[in-house]
N, C-alpha and C. Protein backbone atom coordinates (compact mmCIF):
# COMPACT_ATOMS: atom_id res chain seq x y z
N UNK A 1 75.06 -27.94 -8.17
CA UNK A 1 73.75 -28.55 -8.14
C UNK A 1 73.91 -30.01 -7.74
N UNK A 2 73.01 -30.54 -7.06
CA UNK A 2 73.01 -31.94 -6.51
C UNK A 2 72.25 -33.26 -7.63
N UNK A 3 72.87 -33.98 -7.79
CA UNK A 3 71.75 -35.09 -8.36
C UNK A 3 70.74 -34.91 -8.29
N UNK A 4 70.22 -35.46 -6.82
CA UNK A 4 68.77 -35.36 -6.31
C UNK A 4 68.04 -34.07 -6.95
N UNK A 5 68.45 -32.74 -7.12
CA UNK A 5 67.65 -31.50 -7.59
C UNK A 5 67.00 -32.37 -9.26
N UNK A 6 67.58 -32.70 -9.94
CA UNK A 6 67.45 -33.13 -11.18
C UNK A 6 66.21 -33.81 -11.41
N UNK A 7 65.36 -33.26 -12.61
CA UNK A 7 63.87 -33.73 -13.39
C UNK A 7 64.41 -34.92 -14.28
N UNK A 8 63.22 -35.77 -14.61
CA UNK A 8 63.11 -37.26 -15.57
C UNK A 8 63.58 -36.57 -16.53
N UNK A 9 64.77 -36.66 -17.55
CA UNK A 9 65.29 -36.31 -18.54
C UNK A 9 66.41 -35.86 -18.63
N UNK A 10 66.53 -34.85 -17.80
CA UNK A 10 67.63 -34.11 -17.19
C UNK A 10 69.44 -34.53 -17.63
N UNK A 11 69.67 -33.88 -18.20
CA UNK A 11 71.48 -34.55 -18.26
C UNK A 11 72.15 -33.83 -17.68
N UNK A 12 73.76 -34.36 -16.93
CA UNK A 12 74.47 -33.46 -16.34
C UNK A 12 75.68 -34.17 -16.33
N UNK A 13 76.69 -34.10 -15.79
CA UNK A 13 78.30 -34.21 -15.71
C UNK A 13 78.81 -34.33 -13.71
N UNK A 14 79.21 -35.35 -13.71
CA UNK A 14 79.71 -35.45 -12.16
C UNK A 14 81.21 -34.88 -12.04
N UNK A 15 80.50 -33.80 -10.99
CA UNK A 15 81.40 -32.90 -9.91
C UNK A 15 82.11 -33.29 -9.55
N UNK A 16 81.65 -34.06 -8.00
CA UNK A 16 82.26 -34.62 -6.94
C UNK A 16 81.39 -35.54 -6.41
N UNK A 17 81.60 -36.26 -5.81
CA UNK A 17 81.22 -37.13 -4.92
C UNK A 17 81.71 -37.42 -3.31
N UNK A 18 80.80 -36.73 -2.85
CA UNK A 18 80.73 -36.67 -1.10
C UNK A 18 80.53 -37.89 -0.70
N UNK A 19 80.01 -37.84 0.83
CA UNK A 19 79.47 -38.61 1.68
C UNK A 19 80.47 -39.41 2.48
N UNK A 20 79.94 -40.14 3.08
CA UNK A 20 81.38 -41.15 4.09
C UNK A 20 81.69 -41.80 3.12
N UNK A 21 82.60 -43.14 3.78
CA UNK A 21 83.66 -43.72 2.51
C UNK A 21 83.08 -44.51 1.82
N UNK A 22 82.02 -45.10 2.77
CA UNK A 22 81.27 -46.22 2.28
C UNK A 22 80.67 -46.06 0.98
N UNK A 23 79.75 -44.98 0.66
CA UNK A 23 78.78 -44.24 -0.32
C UNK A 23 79.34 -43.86 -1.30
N UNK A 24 81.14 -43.35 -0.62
CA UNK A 24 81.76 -42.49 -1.58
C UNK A 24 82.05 -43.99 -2.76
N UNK A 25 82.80 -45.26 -1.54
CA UNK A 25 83.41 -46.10 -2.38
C UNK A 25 82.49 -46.82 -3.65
N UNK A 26 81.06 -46.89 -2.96
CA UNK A 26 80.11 -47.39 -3.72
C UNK A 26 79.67 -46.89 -4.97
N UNK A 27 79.80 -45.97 -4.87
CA UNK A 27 79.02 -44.62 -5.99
C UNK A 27 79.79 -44.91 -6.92
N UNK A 28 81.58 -44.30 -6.67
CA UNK A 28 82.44 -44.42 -7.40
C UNK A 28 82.69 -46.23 -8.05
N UNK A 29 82.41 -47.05 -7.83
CA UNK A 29 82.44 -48.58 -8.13
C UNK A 29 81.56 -48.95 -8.92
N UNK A 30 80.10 -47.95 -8.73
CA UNK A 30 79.37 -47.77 -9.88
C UNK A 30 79.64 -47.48 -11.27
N UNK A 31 80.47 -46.57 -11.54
CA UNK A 31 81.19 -45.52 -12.45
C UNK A 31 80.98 -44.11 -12.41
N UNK A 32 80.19 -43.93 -11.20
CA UNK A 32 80.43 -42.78 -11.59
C UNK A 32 81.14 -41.57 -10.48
N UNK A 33 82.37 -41.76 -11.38
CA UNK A 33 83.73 -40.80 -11.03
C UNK A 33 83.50 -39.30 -11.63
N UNK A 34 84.56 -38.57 -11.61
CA UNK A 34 84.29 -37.19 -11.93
C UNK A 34 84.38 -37.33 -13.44
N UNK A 35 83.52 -36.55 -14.30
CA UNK A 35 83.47 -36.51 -15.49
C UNK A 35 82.54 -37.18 -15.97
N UNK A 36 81.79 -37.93 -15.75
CA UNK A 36 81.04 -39.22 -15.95
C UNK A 36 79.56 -38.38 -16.47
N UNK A 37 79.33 -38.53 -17.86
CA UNK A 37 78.22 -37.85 -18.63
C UNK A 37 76.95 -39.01 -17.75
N UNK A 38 76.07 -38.27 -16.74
CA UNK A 38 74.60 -39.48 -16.78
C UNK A 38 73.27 -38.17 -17.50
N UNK A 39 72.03 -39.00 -17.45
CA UNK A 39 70.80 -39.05 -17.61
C UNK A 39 70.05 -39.34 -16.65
N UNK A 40 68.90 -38.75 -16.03
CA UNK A 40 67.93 -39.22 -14.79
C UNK A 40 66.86 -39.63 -15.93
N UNK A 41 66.74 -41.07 -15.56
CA UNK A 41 65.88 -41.99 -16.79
C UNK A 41 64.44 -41.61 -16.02
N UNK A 42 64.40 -41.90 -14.73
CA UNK A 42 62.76 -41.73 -14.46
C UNK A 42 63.14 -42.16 -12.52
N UNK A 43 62.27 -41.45 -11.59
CA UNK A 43 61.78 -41.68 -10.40
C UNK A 43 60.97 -42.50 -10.14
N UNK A 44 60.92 -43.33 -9.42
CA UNK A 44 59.83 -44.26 -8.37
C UNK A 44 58.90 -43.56 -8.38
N UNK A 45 57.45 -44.32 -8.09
CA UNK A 45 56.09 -43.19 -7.75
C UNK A 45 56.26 -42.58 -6.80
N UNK A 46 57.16 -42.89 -5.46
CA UNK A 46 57.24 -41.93 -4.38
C UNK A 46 58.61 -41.30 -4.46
N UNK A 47 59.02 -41.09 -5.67
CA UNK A 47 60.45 -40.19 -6.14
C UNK A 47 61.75 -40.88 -5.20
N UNK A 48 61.57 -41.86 -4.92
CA UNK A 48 62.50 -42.59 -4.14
C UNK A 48 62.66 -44.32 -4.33
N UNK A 49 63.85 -44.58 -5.31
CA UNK A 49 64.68 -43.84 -5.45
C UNK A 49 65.01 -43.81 -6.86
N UNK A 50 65.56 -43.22 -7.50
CA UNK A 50 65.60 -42.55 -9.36
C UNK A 50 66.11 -43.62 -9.69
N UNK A 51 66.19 -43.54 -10.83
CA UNK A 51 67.05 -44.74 -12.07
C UNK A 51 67.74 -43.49 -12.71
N UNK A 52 69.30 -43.88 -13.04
CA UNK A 52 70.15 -42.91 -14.09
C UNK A 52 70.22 -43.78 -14.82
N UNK A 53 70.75 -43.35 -15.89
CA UNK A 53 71.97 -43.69 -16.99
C UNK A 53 73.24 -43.23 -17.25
N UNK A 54 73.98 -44.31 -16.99
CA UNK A 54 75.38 -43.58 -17.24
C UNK A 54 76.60 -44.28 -17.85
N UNK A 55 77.00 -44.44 -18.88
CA UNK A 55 78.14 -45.09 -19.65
C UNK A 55 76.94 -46.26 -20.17
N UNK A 56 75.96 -46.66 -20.75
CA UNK A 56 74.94 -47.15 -20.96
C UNK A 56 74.43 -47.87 -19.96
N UNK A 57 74.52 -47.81 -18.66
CA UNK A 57 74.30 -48.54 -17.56
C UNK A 57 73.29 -48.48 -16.91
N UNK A 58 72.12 -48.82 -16.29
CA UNK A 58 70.96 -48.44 -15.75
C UNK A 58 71.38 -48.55 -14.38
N UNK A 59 71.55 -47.49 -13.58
CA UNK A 59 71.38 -47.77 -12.48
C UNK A 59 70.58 -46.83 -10.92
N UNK A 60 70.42 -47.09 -10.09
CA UNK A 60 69.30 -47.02 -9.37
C UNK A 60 69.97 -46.34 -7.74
N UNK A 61 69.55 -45.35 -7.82
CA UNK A 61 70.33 -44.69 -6.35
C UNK A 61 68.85 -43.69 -5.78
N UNK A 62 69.13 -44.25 -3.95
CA UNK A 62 68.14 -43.54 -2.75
C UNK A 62 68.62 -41.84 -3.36
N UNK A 63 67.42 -41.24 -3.14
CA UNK A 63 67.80 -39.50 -3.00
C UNK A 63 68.19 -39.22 -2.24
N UNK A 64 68.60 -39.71 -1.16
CA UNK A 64 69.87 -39.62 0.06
C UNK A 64 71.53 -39.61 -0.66
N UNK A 65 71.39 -40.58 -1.21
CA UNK A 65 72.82 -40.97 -2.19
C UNK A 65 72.91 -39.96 -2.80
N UNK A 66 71.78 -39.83 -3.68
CA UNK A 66 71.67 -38.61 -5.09
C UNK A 66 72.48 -37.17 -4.14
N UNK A 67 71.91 -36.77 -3.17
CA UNK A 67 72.21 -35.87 -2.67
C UNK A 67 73.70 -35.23 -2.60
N UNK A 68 74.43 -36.27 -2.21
CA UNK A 68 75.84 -36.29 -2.07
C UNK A 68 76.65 -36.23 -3.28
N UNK A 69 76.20 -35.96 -4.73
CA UNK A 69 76.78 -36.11 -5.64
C UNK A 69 76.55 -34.93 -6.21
N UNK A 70 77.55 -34.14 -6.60
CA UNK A 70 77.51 -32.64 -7.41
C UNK A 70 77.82 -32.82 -8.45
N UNK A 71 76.61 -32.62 -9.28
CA UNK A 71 76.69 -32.08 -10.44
C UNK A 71 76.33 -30.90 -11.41
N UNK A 72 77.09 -31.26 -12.64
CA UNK A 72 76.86 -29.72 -13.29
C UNK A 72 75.86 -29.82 -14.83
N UNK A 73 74.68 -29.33 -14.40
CA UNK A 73 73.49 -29.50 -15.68
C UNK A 73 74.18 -29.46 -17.34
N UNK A 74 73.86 -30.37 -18.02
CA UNK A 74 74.16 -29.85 -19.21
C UNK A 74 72.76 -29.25 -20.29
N UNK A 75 73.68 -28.78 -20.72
CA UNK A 75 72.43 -27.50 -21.82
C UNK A 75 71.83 -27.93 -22.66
């Protein structure tokens, strides 16, 4: 499952992280590497682009970005 698929609330666990190096290097510089427990805190009014949470961190990624990041829903 992709980031981007993910509803306001939603928790999940990072897969992998795609994309070119640039996105890849960025994402990952963020924190979030494989294993990395986030939260989708809430979407923009035009769902672009989300706010997570992750290691208590607020941070803010395009659903282009979101896309490239596999993750696995938690229950």
């Amino acid at each position: 499952m992709r980031l981007s698929e993910l509803k306001e609330g939603e928790s999940a666990t990072v897969v992998h992280v795609g994309g070119n190096s640039r996105l890849r290097r960025r994402v990952l510089e963020m924190g979030l590497v494989k294993g990395t427990r986030l939260r989708v805190e809430k979407y923009a009014p035009l769902k672009d682009p989300l706010e997570l949470v992750a290691k208590g961190v607020h941070l803010s990624l395009r659903v282009e970005e979101a896309e490239q990041i596999e993750v696995e829903k938690a229950d």
